[in-house]
N, C-alpha and C. Protein backbone atom coordinates (compact mmCIF):
# COMPACT_ATOMS: atom_id res chain seq x y z
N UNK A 1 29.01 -13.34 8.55
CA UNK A 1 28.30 -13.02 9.76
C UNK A 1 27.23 -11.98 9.45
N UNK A 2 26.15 -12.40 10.14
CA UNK A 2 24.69 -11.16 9.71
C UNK A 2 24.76 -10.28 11.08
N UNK A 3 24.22 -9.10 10.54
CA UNK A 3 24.07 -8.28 11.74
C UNK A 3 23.00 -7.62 11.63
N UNK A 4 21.95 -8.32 13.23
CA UNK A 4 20.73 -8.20 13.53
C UNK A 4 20.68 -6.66 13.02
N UNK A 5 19.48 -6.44 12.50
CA UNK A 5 18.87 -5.22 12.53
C UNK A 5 17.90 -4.91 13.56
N UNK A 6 18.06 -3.33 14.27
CA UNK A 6 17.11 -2.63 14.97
C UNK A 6 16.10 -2.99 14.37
N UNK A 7 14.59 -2.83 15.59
CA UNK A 7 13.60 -2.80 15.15
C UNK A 7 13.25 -2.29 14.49
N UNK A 8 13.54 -0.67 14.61
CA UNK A 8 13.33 0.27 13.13
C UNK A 8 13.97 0.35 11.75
N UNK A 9 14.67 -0.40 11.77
CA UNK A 9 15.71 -0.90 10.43
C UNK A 9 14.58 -1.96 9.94
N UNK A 10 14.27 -3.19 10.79
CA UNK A 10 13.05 -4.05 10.27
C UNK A 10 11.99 -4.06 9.84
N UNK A 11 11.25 -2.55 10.28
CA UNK A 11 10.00 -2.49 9.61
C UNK A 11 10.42 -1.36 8.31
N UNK A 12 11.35 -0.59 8.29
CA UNK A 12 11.58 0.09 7.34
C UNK A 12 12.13 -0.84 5.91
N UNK A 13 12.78 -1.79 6.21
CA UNK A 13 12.78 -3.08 4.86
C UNK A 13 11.51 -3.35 5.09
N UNK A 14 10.41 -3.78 5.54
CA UNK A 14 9.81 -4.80 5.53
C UNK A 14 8.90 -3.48 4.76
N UNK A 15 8.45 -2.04 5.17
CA UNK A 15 7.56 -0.90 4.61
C UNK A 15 8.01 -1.47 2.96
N UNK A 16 9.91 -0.96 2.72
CA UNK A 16 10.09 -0.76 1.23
C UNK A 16 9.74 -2.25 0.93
N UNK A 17 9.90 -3.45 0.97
CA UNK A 17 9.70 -4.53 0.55
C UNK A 17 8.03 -4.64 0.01
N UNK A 18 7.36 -4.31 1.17
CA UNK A 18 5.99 -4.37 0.78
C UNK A 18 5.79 -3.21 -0.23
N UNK A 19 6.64 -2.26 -0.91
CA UNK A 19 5.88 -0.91 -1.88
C UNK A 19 6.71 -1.46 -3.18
N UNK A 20 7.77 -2.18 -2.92
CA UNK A 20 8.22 -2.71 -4.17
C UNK A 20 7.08 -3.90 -4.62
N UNK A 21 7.20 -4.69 -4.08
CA UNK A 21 5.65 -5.50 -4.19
C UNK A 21 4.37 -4.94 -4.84
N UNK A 22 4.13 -3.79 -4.44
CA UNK A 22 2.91 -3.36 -4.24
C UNK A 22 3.16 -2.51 -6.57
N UNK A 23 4.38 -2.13 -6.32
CA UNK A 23 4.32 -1.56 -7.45
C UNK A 23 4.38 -2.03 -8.50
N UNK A 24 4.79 -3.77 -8.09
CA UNK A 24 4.58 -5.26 -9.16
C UNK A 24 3.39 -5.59 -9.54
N UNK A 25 2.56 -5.03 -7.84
CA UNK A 25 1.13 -5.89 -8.41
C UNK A 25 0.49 -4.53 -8.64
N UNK A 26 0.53 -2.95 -8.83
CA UNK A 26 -0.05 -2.30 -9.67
C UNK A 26 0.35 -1.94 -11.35
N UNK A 27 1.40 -2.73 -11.62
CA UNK A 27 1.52 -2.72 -12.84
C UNK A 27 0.64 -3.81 -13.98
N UNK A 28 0.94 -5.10 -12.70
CA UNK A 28 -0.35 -6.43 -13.42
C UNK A 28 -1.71 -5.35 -13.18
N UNK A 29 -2.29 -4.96 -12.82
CA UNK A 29 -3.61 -4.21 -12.10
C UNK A 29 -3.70 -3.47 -13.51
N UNK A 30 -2.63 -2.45 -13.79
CA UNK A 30 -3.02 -1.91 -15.12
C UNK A 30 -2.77 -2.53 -15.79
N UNK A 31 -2.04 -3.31 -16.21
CA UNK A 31 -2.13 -4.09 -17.73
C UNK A 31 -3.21 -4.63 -17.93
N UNK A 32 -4.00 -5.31 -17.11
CA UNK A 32 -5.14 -5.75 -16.95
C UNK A 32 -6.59 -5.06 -17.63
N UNK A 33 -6.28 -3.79 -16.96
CA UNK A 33 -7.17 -3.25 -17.02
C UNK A 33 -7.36 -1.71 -18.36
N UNK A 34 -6.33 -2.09 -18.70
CA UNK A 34 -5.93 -0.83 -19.73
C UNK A 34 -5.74 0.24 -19.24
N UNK A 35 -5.34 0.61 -18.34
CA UNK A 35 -5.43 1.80 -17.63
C UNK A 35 -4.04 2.59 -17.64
N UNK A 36 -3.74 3.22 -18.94
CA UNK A 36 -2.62 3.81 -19.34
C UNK A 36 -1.98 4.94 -18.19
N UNK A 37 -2.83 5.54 -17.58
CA UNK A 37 -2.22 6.61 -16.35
C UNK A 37 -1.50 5.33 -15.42
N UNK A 38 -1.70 4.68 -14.51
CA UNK A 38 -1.63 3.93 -13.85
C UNK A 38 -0.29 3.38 -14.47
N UNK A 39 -0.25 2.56 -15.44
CA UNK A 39 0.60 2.37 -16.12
C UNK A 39 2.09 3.11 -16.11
N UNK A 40 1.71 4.50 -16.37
CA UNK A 40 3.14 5.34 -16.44
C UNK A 40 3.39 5.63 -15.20
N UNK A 41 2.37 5.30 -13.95
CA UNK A 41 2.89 5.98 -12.96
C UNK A 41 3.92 5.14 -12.36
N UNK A 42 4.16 3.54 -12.76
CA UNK A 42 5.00 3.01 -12.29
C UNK A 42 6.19 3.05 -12.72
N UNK A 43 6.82 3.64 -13.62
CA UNK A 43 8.08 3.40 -14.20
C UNK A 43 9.13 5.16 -13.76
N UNK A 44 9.84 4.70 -13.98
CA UNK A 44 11.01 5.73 -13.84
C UNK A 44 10.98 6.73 -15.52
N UNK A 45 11.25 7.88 -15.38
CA UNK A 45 11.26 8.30 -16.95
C UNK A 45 12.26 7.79 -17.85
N UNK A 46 13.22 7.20 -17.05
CA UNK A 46 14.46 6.81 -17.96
C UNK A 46 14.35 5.18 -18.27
N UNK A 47 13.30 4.87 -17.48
CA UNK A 47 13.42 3.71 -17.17
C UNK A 47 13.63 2.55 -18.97
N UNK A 48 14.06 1.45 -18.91
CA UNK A 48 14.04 0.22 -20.02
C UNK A 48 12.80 -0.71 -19.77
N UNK A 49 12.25 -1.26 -20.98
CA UNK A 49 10.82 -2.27 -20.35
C UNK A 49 11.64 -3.32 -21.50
N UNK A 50 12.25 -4.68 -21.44
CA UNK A 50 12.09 -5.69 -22.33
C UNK A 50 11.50 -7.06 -22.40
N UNK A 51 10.64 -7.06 -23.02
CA UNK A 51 10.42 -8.55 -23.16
C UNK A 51 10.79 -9.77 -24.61
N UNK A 52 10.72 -10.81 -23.94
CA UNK A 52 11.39 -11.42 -24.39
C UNK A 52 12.70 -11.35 -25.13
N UNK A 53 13.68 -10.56 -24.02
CA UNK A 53 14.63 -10.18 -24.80
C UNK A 53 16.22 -10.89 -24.77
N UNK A 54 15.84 -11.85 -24.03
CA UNK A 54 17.09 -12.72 -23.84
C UNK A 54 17.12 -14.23 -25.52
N UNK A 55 18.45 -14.55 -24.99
CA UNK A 55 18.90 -15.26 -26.40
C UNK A 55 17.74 -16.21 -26.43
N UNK A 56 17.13 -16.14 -27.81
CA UNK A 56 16.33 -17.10 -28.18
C UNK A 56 15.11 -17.35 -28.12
N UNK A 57 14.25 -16.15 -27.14
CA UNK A 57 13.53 -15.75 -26.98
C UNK A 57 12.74 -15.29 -28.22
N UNK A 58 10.86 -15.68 -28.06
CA UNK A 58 9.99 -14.97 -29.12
C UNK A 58 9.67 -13.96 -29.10
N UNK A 59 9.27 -12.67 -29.91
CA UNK A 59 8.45 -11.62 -29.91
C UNK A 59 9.24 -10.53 -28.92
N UNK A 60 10.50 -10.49 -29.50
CA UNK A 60 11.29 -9.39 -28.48
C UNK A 60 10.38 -8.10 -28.91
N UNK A 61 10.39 -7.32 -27.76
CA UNK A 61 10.01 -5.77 -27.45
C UNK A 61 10.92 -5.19 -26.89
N UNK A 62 11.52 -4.04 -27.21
CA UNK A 62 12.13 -3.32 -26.17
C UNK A 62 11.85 -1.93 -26.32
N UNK A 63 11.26 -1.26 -25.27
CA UNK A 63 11.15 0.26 -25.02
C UNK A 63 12.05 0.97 -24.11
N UNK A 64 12.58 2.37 -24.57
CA UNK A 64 13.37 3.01 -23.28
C UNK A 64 12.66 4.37 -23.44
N UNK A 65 12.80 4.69 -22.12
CA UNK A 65 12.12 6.19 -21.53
C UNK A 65 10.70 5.50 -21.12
N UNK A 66 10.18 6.33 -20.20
CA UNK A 66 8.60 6.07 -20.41
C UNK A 66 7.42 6.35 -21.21
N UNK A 67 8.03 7.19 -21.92
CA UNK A 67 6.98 7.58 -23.35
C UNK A 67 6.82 6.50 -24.30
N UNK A 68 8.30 5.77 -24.52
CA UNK A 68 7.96 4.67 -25.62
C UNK A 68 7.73 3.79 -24.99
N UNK A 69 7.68 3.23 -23.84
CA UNK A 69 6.86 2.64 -22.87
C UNK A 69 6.03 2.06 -22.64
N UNK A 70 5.05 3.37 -22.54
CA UNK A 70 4.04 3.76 -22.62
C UNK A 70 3.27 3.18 -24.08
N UNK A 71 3.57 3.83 -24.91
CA UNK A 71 3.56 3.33 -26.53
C UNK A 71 3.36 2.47 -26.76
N UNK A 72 4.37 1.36 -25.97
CA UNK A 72 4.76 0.03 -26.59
C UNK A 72 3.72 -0.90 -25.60
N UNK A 73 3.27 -0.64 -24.60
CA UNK A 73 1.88 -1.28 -23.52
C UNK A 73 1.25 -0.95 -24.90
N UNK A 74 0.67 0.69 -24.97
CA UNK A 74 -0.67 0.55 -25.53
C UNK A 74 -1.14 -0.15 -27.06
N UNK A 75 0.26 -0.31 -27.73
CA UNK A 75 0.12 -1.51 -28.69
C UNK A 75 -0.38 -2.46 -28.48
N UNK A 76 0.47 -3.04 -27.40
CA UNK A 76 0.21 -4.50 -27.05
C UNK A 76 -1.09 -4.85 -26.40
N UNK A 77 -1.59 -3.95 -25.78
CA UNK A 77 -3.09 -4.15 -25.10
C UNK A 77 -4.59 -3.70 -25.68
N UNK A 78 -4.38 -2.99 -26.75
CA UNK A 78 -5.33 -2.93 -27.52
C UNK A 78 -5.71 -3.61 -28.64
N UNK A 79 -4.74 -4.21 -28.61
CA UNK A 79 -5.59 -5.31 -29.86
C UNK A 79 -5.59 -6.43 -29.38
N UNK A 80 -5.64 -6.61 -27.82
CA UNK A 80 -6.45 -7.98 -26.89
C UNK A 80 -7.66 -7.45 -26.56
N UNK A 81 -8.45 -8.44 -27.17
CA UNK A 81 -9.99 -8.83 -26.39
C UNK A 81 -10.14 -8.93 -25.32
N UNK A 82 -8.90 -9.99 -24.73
CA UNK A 82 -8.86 -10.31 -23.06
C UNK A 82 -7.47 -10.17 -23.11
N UNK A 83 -7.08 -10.19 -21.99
CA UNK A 83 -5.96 -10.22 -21.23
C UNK A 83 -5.84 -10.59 -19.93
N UNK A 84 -5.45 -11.00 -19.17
CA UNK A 84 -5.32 -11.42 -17.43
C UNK A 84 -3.17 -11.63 -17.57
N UNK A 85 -3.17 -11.31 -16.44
CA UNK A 85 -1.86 -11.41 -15.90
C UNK A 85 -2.12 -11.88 -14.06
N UNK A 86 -1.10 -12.68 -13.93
CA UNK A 86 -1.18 -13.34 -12.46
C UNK A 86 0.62 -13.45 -12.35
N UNK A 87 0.78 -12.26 -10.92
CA UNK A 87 2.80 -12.04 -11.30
C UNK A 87 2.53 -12.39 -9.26
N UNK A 88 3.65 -13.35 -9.44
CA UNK A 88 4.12 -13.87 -7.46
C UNK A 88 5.15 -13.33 -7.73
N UNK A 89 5.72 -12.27 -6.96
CA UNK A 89 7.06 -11.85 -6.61
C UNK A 89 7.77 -12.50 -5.45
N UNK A 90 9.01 -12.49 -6.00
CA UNK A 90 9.98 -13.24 -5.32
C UNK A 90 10.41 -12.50 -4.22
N UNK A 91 12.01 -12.78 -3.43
CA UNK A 91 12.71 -12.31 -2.93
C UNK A 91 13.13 -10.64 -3.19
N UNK A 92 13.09 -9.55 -2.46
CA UNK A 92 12.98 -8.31 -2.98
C UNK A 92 14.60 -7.87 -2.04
N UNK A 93 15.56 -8.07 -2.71
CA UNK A 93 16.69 -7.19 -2.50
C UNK A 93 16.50 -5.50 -2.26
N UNK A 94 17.29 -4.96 -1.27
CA UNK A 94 16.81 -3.58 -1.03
C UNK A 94 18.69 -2.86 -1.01
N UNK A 95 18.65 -1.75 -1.53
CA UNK A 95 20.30 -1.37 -1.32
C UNK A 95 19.85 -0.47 -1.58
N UNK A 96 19.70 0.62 -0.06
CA UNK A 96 19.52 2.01 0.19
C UNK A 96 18.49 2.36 -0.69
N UNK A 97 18.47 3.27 -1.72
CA UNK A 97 17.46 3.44 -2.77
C UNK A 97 17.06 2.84 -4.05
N UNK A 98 17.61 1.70 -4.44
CA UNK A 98 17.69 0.83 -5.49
C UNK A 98 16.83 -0.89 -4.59
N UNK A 99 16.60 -1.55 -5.80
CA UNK A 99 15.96 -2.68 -5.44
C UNK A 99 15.88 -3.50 -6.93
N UNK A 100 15.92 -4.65 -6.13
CA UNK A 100 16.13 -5.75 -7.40
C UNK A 100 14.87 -7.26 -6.82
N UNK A 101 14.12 -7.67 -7.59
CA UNK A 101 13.53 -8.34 -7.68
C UNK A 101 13.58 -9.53 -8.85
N UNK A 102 12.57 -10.53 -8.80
CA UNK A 102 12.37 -11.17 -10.03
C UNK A 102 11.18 -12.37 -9.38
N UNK A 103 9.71 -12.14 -10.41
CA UNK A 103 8.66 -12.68 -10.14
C UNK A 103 8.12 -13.60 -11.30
N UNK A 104 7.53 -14.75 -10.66
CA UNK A 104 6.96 -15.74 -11.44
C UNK A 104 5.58 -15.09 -12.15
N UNK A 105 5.29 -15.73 -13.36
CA UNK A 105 4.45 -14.49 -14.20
C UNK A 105 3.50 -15.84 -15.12
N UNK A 106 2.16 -16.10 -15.20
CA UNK A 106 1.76 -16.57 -16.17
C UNK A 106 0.37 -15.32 -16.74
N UNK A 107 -0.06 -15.12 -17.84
CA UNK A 107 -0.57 -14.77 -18.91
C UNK A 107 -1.63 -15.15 -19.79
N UNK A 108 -2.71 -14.95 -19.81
CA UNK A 108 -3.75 -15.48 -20.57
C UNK A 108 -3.97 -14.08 -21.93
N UNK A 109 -4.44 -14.26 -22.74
CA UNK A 109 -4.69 -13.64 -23.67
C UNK A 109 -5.63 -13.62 -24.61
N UNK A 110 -6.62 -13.57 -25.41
CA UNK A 110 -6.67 -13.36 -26.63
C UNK A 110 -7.07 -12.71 -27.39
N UNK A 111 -7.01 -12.25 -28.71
CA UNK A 111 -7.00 -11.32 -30.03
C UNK A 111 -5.81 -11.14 -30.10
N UNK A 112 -5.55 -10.37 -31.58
CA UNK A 112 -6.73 -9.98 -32.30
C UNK A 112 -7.27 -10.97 -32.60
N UNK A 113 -8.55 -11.29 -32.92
CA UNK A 113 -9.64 -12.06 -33.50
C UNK A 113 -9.64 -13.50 -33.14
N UNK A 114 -9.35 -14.56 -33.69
CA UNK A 114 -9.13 -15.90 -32.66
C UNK A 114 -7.73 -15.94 -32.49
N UNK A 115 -7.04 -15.24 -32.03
CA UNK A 115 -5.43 -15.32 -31.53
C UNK A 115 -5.36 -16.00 -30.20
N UNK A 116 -4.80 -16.46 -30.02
CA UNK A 116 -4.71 -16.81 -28.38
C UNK A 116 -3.10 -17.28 -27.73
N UNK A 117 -2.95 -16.53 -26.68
CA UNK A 117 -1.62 -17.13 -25.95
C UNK A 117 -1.71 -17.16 -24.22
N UNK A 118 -1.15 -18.11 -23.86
CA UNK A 118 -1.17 -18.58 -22.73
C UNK A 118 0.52 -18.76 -22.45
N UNK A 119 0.52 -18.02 -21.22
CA UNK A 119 2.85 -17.54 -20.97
C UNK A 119 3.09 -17.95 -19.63
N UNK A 120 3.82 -18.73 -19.39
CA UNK A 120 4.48 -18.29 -18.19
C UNK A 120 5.92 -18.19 -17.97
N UNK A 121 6.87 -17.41 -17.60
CA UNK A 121 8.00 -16.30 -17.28
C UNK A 121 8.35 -15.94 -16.03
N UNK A 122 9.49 -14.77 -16.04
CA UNK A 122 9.86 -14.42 -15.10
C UNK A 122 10.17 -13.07 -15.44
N UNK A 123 10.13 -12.21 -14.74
CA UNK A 123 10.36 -10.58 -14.58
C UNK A 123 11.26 -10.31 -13.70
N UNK A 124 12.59 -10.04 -14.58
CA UNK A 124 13.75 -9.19 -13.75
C UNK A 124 13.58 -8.21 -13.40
N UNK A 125 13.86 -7.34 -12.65
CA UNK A 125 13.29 -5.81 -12.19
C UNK A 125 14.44 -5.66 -11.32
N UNK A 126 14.47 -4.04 -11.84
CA UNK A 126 14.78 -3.23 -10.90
C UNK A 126 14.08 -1.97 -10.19
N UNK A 127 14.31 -1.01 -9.42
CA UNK A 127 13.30 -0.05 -9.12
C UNK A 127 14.46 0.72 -8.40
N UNK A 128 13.39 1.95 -8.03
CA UNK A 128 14.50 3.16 -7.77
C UNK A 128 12.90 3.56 -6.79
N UNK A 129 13.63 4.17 -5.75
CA UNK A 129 13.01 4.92 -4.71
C UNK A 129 13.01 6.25 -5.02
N UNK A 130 11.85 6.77 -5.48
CA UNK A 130 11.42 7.93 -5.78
C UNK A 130 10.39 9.21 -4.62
N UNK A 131 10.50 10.47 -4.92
CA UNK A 131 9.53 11.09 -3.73
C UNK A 131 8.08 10.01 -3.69
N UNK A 132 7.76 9.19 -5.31
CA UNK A 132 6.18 9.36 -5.05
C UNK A 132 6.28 7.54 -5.08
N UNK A 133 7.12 7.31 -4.40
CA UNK A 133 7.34 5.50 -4.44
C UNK A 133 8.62 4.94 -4.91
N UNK A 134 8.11 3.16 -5.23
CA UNK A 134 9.25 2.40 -5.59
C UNK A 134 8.85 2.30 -7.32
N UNK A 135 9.63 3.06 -8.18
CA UNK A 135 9.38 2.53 -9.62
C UNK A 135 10.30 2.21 -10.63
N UNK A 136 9.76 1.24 -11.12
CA UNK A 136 10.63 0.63 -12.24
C UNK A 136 11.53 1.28 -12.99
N UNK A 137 13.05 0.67 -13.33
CA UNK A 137 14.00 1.42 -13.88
C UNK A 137 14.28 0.75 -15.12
N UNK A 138 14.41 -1.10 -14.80
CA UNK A 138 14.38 -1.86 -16.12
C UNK A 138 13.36 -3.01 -15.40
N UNK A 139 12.56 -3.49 -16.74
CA UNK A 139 12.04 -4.47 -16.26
C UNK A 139 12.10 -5.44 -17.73
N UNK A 140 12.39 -6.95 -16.97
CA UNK A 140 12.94 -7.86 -18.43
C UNK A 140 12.32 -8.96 -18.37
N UNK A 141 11.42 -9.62 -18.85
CA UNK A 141 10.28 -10.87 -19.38
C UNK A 141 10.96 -11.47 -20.01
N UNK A 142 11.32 -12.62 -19.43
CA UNK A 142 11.68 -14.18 -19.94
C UNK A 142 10.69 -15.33 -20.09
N UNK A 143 10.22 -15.42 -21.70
CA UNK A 143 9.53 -16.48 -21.30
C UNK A 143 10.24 -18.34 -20.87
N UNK A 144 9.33 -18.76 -20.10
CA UNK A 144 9.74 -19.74 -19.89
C UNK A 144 9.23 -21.11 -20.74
N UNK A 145 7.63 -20.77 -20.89
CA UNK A 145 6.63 -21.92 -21.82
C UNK A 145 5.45 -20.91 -22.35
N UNK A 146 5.38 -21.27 -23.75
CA UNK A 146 4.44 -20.10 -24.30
C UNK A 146 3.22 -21.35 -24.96
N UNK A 147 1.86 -21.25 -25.40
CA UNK A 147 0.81 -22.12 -25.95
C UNK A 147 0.20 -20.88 -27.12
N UNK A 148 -0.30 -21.46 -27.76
CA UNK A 148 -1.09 -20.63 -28.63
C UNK A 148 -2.67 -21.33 -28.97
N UNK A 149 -2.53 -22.63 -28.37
CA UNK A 149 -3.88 -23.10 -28.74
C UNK A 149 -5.05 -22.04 -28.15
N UNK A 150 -6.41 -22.46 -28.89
CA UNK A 150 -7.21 -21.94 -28.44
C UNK A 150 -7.84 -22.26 -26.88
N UNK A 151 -8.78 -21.48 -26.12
CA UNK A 151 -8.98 -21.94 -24.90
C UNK A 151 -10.10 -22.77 -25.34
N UNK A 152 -10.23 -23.90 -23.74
CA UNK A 152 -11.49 -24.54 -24.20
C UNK A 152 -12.57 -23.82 -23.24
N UNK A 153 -12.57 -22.80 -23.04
CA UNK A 153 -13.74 -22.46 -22.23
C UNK A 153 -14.08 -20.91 -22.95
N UNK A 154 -15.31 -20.53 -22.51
CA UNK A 154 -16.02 -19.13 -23.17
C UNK A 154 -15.19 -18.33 -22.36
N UNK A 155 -14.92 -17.23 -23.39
CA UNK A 155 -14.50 -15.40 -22.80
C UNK A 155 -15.30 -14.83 -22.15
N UNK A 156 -14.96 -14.93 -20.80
CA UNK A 156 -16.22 -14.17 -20.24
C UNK A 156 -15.63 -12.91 -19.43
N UNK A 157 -16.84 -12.05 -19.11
CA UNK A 157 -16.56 -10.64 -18.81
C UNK A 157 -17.41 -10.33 -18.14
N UNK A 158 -17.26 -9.50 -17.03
CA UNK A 158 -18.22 -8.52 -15.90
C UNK A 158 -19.78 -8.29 -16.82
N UNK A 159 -20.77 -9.26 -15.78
CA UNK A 159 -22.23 -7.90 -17.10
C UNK A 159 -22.42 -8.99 -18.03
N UNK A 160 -21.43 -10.49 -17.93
CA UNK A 160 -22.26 -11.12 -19.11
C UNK A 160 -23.55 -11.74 -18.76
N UNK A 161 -23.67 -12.21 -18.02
CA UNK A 161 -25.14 -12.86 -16.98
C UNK A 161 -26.23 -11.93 -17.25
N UNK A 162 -25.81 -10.83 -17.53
CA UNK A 162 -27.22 -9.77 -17.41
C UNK A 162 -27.24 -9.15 -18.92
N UNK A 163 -26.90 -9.79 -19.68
CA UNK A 163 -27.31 -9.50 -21.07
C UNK A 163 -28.20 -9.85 -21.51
């Protein structure tokens, strides 16, 4: 049996639902964009980041704390030319100050030099309600289908038209 929630019980899930969201799609926002502050502001200090870390999985990473984190992004994003990330979050579980999610994720990439990968996955997450938001405690990348061919279209970037 469910039991209706007050109106103010409804918009208060529906507030945290939308900042857990919001802290999914400012993490794609910085990866995107290299933007290492941004980056740390989403995670918990204790927090775990793994990818591809389930059985059988390619190119496991795993960082804990947010310093190696941190570290382990700015590896991975500096020696891409391009990068794009596109993450749909799912269903957002809420339990008092904790939250559990998991979002559909595909990935464009390439470098170093003619490298190229094209991903799509899923992101387990959790998050913790903090004074300054909802931020990540573990977050875990499963790929689902990975490509490495090259793209068939030009790399393009802001400013190329006016070169």
């Amino acid at each position: 049996m469910t039991t209706a929630l007050s109106t103010e019980e409804a918009v208060a899930r529906l507030i945290d639902e939308a900042a857990v969201r919001d802290t999914i799609r400012r993490f794609a926002d910085a990866a995107v964009h290299g933007d290492y502050d941004a980056f740390r502001a989403v995670w918990a200090e204790d927090a775990r980041w793994v990818i591809g870390g389930t059985d059988g999985q390619p190119f496991e990473r795993r960082a804990e704390g947010v310093e190696q984190i941190v570290a382990l992004y700015r590896t991975l994003r500096e020696e891409r030319d391009y990068f794009i990330q596109f993450v749909m979050p799912g269903a957002v579980d809420i339990d008092g100050d904790t939250a559990t999610t998991r979002s559909m994720c595909h990935e464009a990439a390439r470098g170093p030099g003619e490298n190229y990968y094209r991903n799509n996955g899923v992101w387990t997450d959790t998050f913790r309600r903090t004074e300054n938001g909802w931020v990540f405690t573990n977050r875990t990348y499963e790929y689902l289908w990975l490509d490495f061919s090259p793209f068939t279209g030009d790399i393009s970037w802001p400013g190329k038209d006016s070169e």
